[in-house]
C-alpha atoms as a PDB file:
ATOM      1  CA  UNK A   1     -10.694  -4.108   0.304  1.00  0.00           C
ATOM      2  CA  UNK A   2      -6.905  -4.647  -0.080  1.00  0.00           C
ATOM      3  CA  UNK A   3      -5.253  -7.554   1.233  1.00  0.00           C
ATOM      4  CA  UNK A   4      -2.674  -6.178   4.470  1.00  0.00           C
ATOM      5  CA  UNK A   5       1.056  -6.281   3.116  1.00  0.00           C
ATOM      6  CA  UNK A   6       4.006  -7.231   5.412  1.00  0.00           C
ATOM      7  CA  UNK A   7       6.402  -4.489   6.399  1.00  0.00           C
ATOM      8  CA  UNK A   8       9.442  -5.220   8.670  1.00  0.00           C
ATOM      9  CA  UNK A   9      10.254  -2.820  11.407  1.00  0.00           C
ATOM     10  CA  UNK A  10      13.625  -3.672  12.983  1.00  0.00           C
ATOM     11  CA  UNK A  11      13.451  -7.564  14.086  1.00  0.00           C
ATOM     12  CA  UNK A  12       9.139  -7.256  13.793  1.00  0.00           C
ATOM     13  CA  UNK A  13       7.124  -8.112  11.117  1.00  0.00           C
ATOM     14  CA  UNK A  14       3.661  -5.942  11.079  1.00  0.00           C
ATOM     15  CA  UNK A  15       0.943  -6.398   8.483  1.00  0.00           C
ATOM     16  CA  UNK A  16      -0.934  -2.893   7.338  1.00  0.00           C
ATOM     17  CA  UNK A  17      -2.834  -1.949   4.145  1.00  0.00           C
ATOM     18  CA  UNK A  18      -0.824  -0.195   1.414  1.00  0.00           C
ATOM     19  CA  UNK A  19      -0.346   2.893   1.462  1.00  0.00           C
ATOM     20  CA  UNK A  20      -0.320   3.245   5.522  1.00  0.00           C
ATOM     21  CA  UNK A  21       2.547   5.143   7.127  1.00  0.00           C
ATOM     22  CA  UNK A  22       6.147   4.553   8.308  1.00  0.00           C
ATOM     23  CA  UNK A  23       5.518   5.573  11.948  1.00  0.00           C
ATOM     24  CA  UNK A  24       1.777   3.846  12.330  1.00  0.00           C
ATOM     25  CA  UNK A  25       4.082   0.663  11.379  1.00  0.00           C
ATOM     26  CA  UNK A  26       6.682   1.530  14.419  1.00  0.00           C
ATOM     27  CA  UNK A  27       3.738   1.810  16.692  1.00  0.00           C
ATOM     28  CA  UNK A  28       2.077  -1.230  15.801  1.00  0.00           C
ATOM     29  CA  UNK A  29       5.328  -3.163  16.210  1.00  0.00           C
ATOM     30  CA  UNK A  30       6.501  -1.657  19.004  1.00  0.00           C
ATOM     31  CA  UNK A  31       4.461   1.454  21.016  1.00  0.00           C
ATOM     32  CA  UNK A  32       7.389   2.532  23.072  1.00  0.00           C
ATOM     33  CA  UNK A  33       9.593   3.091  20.353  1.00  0.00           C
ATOM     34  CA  UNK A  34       6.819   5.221  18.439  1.00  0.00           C
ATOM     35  CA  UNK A  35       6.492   7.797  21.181  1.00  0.00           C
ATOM     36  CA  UNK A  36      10.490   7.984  20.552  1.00  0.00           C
ATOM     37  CA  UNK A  37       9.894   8.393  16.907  1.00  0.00           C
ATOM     38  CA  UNK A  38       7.248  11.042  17.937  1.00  0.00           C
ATOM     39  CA  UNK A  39       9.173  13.029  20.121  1.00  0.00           C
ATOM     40  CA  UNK A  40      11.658  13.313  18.220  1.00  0.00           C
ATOM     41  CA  UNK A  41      14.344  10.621  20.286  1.00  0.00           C
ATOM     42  CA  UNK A  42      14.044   8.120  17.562  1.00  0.00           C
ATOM     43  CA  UNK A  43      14.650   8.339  13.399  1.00  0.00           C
ATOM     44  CA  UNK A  44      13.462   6.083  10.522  1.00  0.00           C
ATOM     45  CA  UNK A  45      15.628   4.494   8.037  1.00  0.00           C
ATOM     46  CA  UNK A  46      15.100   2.266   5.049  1.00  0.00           C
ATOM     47  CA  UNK A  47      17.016  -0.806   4.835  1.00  0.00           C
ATOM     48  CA  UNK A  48      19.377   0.919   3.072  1.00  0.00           C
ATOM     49  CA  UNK A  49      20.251   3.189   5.828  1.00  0.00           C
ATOM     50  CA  UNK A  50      18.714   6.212   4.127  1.00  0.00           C
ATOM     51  CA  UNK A  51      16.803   8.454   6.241  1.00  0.00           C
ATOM     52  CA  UNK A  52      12.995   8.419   5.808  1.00  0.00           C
ATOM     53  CA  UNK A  53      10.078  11.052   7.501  1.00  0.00           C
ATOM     54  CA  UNK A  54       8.123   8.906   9.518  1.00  0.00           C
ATOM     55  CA  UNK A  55       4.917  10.446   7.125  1.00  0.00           C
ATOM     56  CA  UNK A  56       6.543   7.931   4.415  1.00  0.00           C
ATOM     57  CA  UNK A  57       3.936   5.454   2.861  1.00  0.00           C
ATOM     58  CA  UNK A  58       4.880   1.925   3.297  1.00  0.00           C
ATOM     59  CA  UNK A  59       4.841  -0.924   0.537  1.00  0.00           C
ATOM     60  CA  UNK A  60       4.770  -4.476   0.739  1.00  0.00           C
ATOM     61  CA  UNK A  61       8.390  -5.730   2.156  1.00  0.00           C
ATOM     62  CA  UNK A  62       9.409  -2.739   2.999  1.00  0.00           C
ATOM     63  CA  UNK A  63      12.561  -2.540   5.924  1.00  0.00           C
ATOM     64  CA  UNK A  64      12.308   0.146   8.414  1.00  0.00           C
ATOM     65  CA  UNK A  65      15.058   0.396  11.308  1.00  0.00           C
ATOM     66  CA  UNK A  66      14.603   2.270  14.331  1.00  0.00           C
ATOM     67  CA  UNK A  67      17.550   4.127  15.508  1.00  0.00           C
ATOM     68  CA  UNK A  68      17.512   5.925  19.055  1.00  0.00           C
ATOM     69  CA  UNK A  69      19.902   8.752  19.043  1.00  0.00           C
ATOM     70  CA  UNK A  70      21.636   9.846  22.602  1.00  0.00           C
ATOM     71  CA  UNK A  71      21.865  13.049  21.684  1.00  0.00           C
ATOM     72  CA  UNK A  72      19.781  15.856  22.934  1.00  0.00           C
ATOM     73  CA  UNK A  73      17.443  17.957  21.597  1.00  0.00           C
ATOM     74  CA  UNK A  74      18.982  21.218  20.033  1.00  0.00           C
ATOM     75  CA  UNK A  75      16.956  22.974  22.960  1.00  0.00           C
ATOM     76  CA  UNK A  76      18.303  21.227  25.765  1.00  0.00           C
ATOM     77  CA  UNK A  77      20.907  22.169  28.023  1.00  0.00           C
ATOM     78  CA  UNK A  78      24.458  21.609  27.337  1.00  0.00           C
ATOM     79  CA  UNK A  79      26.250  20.508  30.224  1.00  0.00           C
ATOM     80  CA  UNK A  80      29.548  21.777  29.019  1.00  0.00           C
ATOM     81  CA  UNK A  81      27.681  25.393  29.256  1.00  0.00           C
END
């Protein structure tokens, strides 16, 4: 068995075993902001700022950053309509 590696997920350090996904570190370091991820109210970046799918396979040090858009949904209302 391989020894957990440290990813950092905004100001949260989480330790997971290689190879285990972006989001499934969001949810360990913070639940509420995975259902954002998961519903689509929330992206992933790297610590670069580049956009990742929240599928992405983690590695050891790896910076992910949570950012919670205000926009809606493409579906949702427009209140200008």
């Amino acid at each position: 068995m391989s020894e957990p590696i440290p990813v950092f997920v905004n100001d949260r350090a989480v330790w997971l075993p290689a190879g285990a996904l972006a989001r499934t570190a969001v949810e360990l370091s913070d639940p509420a902001l995975g259902e954002q991820l998961l519903a689509g109210s929330a992206y992933l970046t790297d610590g670069r700022g580049i956009r990742l799918p929240p599928d992405s396979p983690v590695f050891s040090g790896a910076i992910l950053r949570v950012v919670v858009s205000a926009r809606q949904a493409a579906e949702a209302a427009d209140a200008d309509a």
